[in-house]
C-alpha atoms as a PDB file:
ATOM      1  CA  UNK A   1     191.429 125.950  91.723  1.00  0.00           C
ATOM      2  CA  UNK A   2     190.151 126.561  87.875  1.00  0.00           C
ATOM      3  CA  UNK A   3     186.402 127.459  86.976  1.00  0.00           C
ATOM      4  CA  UNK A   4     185.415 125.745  83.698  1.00  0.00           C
ATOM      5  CA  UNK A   5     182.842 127.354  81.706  1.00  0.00           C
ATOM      6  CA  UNK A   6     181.354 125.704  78.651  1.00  0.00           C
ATOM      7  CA  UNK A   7     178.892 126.645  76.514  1.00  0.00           C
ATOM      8  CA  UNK A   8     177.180 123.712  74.547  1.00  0.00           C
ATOM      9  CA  UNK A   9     174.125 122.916  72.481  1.00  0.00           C
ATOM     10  CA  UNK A  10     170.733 122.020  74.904  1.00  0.00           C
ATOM     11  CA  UNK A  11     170.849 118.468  73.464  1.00  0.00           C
ATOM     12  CA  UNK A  12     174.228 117.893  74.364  1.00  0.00           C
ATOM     13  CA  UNK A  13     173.693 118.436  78.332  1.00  0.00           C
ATOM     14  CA  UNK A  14     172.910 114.718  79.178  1.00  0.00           C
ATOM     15  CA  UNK A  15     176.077 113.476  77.069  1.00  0.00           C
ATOM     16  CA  UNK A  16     178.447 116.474  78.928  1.00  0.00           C
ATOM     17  CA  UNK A  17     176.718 115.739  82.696  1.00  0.00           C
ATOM     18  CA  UNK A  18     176.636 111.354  82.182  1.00  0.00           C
ATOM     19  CA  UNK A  19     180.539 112.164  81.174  1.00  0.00           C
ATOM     20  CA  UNK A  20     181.819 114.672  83.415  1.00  0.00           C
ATOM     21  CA  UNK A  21     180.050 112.173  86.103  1.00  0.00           C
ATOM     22  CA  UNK A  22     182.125 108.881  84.721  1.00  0.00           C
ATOM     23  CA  UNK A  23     185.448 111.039  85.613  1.00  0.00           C
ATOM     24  CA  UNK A  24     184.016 111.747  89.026  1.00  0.00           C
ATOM     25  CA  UNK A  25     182.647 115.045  89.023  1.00  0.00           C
ATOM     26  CA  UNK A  26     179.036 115.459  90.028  1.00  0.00           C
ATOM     27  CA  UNK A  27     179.073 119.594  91.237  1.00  0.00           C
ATOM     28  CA  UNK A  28     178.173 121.696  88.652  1.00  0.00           C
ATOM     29  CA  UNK A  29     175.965 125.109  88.023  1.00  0.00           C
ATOM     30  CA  UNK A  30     173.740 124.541  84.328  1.00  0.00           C
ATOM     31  CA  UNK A  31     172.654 128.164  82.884  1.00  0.00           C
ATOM     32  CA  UNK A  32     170.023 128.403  79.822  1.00  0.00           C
ATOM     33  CA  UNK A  33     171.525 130.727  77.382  1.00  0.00           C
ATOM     34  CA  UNK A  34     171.512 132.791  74.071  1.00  0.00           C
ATOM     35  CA  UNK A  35     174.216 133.749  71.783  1.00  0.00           C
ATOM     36  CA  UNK A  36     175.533 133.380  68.326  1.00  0.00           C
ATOM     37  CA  UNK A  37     179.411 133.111  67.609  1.00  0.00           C
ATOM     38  CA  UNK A  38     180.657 131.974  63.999  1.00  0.00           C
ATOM     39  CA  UNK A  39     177.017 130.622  63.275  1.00  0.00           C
ATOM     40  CA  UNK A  40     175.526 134.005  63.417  1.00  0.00           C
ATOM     41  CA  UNK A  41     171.777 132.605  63.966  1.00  0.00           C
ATOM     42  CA  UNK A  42     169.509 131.499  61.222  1.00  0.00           C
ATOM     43  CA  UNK A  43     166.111 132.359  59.564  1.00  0.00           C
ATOM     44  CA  UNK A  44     162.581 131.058  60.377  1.00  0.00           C
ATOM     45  CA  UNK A  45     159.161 130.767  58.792  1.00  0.00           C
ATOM     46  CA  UNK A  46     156.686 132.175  60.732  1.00  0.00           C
ATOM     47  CA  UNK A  47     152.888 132.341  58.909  1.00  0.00           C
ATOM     48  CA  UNK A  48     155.064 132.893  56.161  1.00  0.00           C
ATOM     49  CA  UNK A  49     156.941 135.458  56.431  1.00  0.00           C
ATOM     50  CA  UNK A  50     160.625 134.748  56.933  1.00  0.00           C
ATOM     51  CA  UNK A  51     162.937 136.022  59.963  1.00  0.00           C
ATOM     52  CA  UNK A  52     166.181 136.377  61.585  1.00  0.00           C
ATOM     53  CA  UNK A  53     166.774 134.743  64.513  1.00  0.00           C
ATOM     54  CA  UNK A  54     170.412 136.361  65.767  1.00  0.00           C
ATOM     55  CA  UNK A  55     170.504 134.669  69.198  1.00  0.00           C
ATOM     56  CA  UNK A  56     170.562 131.228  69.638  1.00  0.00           C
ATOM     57  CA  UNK A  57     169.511 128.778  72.656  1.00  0.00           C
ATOM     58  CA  UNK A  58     172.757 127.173  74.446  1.00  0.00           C
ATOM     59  CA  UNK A  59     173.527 125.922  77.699  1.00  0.00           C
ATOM     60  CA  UNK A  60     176.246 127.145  80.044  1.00  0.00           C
ATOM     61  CA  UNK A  61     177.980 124.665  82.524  1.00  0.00           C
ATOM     62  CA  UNK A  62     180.077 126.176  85.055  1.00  0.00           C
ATOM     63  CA  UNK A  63     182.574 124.147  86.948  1.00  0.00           C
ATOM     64  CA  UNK A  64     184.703 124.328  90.228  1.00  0.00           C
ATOM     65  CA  UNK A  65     187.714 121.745  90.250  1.00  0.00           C
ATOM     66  CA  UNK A  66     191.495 121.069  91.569  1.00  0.00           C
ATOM     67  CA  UNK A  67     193.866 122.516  88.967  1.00  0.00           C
ATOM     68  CA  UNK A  68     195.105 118.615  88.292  1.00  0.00           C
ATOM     69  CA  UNK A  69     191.805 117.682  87.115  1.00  0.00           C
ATOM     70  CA  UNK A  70     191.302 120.637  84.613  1.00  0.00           C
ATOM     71  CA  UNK A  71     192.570 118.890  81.798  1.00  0.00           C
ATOM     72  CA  UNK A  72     190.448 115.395  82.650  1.00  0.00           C
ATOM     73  CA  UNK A  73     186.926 117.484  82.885  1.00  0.00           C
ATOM     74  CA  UNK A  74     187.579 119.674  79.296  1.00  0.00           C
ATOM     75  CA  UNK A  75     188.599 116.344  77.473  1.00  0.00           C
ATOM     76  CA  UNK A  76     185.175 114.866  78.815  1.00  0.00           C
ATOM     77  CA  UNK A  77     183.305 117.604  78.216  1.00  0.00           C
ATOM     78  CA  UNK A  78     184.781 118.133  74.515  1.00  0.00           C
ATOM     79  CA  UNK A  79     184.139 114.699  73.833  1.00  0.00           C
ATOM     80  CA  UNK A  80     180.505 114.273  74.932  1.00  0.00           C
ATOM     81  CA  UNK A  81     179.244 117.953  73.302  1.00  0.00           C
ATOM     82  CA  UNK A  82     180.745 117.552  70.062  1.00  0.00           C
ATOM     83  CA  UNK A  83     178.923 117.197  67.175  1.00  0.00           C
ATOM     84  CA  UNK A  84     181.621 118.021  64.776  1.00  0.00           C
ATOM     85  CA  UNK A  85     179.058 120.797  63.579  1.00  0.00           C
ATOM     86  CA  UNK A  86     179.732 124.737  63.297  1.00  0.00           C
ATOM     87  CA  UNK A  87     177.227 125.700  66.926  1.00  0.00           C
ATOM     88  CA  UNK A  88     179.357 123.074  68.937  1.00  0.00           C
ATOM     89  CA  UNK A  89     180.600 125.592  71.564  1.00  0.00           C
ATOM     90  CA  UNK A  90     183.506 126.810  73.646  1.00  0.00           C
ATOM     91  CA  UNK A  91     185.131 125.969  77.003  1.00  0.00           C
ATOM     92  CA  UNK A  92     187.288 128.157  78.866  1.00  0.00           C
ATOM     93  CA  UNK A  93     189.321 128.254  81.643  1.00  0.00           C
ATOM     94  CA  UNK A  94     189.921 130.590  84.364  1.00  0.00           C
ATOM     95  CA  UNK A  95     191.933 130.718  88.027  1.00  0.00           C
ATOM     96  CA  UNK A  96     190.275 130.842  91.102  1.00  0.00           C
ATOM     97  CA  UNK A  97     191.247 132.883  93.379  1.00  0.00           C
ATOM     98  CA  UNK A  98     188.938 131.400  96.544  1.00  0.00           C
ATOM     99  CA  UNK A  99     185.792 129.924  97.037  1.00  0.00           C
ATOM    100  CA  UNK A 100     183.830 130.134 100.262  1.00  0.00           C
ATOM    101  CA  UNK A 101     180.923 127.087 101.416  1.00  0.00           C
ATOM    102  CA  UNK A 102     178.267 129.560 102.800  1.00  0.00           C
ATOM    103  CA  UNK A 103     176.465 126.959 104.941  1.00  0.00           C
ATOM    104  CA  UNK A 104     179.605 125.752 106.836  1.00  0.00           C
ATOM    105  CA  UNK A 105     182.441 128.430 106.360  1.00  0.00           C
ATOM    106  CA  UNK A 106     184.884 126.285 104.497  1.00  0.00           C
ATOM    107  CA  UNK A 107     187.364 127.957 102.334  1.00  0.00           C
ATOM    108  CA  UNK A 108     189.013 127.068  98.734  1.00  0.00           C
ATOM    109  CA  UNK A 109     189.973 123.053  98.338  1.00  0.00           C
ATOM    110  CA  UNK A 110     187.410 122.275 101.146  1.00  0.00           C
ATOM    111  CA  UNK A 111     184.741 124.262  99.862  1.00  0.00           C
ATOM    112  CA  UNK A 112     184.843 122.651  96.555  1.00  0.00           C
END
């Protein structure tokens, strides 16, 4: 098992859910976030006077899947949240180790 965790730009969370859901996964866990990578923020007006803003609003999807359909779920979600802009995100991947269904006691594939 593989946990994918993307971070994206708000606007891009329909595109990332309607195509992660057209390669047939539906489970996922949606986080609002802040953070600032290469674009390091940006400045506002605000009655005039101008600020920093160093943290910047993102979305975090987090993902449970078979290892064979790792590569299938980053392709979709690379696809539908980029913009081709500096902002557009990250995705990584990690290993699973298990994953327990509280409600029913399932374990790892079944669980997922």
């Amino acid at each position: 098992m593989k946990k994918i965790e993307a971070i994206i730009k708000p606007f891009k969370m329909d595109d990332v859910r309607e195509a992660l859901a057209d390669v047939g996964i539906a489970g996922m866990t949606v986080t609002e976030v802040k953070g600032f990578g290469r674009q390091k923020g940006h400045t506002e007006l605000y009655r005039g006077a101008e600020y920093q803003v160093d943290f910047l609003p993102k979305i975090k999807i987090d993902i449970i899947i078979d290892d064979d359909r790792v590569e299938q779920a980053v392709e979709a979600i690379e696809q539908a949240a980029k913009t081709g802009k500096i902002g557009d995100g990250k995705i990584f991947v990690y290993n699973v180790e298990s994953a327990l269904r509280i409600r029913t006691g399932e374990t790892n594939q079944d669980a997922i």
